[in-house]
C-alpha atoms as a PDB file:
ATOM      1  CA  UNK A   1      55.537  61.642  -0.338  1.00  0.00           C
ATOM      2  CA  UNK A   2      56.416  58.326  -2.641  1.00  0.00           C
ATOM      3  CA  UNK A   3      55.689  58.540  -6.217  1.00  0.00           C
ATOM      4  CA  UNK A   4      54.275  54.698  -6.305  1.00  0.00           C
ATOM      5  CA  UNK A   5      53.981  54.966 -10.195  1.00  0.00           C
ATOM      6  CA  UNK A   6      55.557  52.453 -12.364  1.00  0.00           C
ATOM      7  CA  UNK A   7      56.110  54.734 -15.249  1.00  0.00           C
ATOM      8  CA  UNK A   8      57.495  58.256 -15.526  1.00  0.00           C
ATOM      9  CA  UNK A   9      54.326  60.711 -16.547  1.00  0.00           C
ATOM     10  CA  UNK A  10      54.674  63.267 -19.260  1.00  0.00           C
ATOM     11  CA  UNK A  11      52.278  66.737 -18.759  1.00  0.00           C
ATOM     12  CA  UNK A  12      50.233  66.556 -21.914  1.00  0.00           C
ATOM     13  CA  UNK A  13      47.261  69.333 -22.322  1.00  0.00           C
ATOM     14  CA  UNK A  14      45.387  67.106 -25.051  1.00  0.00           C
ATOM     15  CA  UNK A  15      41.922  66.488 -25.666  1.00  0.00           C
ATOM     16  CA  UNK A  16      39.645  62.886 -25.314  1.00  0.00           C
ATOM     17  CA  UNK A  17      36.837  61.457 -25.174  1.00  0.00           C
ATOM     18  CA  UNK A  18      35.802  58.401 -21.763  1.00  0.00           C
ATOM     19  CA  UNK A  19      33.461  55.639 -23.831  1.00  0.00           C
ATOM     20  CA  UNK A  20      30.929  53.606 -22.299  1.00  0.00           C
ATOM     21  CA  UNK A  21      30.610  51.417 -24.965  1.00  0.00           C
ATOM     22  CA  UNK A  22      27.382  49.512 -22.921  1.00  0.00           C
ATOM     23  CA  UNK A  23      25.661  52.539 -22.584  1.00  0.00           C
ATOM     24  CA  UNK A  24      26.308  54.208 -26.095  1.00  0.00           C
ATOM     25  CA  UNK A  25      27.516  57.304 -23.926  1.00  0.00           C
ATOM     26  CA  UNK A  26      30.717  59.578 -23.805  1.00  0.00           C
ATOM     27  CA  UNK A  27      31.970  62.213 -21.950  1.00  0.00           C
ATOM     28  CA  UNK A  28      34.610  64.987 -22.693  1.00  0.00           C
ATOM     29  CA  UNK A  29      37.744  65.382 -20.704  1.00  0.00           C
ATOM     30  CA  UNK A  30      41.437  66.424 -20.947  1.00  0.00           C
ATOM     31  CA  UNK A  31      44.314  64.392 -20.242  1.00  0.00           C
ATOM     32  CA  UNK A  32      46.417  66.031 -17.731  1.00  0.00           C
ATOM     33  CA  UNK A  33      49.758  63.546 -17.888  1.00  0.00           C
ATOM     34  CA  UNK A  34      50.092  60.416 -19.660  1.00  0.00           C
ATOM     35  CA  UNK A  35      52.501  57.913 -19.756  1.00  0.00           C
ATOM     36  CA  UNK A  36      52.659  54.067 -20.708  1.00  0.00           C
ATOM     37  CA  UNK A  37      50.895  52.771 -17.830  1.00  0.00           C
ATOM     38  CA  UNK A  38      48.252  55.161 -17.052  1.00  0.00           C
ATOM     39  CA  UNK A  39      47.080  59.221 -17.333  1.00  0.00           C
ATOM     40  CA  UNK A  40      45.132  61.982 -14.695  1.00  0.00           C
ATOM     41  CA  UNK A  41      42.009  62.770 -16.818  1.00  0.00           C
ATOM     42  CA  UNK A  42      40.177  66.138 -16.218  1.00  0.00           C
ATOM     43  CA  UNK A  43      36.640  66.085 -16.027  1.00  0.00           C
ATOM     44  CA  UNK A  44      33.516  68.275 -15.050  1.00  0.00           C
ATOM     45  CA  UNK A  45      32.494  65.963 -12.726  1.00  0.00           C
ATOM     46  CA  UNK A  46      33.172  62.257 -11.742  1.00  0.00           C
ATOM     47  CA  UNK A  47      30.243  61.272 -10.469  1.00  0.00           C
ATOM     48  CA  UNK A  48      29.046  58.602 -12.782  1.00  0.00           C
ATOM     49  CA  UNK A  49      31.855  57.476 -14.208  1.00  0.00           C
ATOM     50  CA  UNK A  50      32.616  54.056 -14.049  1.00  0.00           C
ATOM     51  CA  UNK A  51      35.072  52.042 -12.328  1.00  0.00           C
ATOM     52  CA  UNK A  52      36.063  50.656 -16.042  1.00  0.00           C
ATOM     53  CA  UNK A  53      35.537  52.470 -19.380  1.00  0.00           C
ATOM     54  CA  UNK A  54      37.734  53.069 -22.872  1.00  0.00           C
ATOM     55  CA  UNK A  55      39.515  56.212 -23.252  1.00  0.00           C
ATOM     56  CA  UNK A  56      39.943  57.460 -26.629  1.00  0.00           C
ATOM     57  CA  UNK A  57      42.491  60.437 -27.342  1.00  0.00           C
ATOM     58  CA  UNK A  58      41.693  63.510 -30.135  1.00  0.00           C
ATOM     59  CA  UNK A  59      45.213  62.886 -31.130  1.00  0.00           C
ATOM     60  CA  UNK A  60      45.223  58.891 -32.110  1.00  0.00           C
ATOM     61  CA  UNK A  61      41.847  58.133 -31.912  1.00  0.00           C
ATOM     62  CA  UNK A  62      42.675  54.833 -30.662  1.00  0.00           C
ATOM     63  CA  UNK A  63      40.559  53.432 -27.990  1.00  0.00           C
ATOM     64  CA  UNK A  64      42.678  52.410 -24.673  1.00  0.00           C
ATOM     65  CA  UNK A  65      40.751  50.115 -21.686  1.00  0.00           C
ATOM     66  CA  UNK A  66      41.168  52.082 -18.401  1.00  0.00           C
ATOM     67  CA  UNK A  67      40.773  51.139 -14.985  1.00  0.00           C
ATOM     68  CA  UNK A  68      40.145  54.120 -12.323  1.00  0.00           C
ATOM     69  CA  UNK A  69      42.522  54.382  -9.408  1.00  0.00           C
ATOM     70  CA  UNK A  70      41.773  57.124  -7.954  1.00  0.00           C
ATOM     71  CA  UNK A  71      38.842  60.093  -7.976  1.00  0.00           C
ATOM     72  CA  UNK A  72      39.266  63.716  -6.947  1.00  0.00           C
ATOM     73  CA  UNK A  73      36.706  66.577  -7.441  1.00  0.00           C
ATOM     74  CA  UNK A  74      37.432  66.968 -11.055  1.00  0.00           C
ATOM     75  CA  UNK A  75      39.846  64.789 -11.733  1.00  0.00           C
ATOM     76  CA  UNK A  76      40.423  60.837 -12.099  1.00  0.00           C
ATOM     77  CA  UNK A  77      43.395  58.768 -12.241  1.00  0.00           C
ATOM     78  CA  UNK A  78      43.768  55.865 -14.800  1.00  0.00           C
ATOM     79  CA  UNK A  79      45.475  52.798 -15.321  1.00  0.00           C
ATOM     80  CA  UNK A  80      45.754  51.217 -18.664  1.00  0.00           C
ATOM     81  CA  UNK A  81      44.864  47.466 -18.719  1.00  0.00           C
END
């Protein structure tokens, strides 16, 4: 199988938060890999996550805009915008 990503991923067990800023909303999850261009978020469920939403990490607290690329039954693929 190709690896079609356009940056190497790091396995990270760390801790964050998915934002819905419109909705006043978040949801736990834990970031699986990471790297500069995008990360594999665990979550419960991913039914009702958006398509778009801002990803904010326990470790730097700052808020990154992520796109989803992909869904699975507990876990989502993001890319950074």
């Amino acid at each position: 199988m190709e690896d079609k990503r356009r940056a190497l991923r790091s396995r990270v067990l760390r801790g964050g938060v998915i934002s819905f800023r419109q909705l006043g909303t978040t949801i736990d999850c834990t970031m699986r890999n990471l790297s500069e261009t995008g990360a594999c978020l665990m979550v419960t469920s991913p039914v009702g996550i958006p398509s778009e939403f801002e990803l904010v990490s326990d470790r730097d607290k700052v808020p990154r805009h992520c796109r989803v690329v992909w869904r699975a039954a507990d876990r989502i693929g993001v890319a950074f915008e």
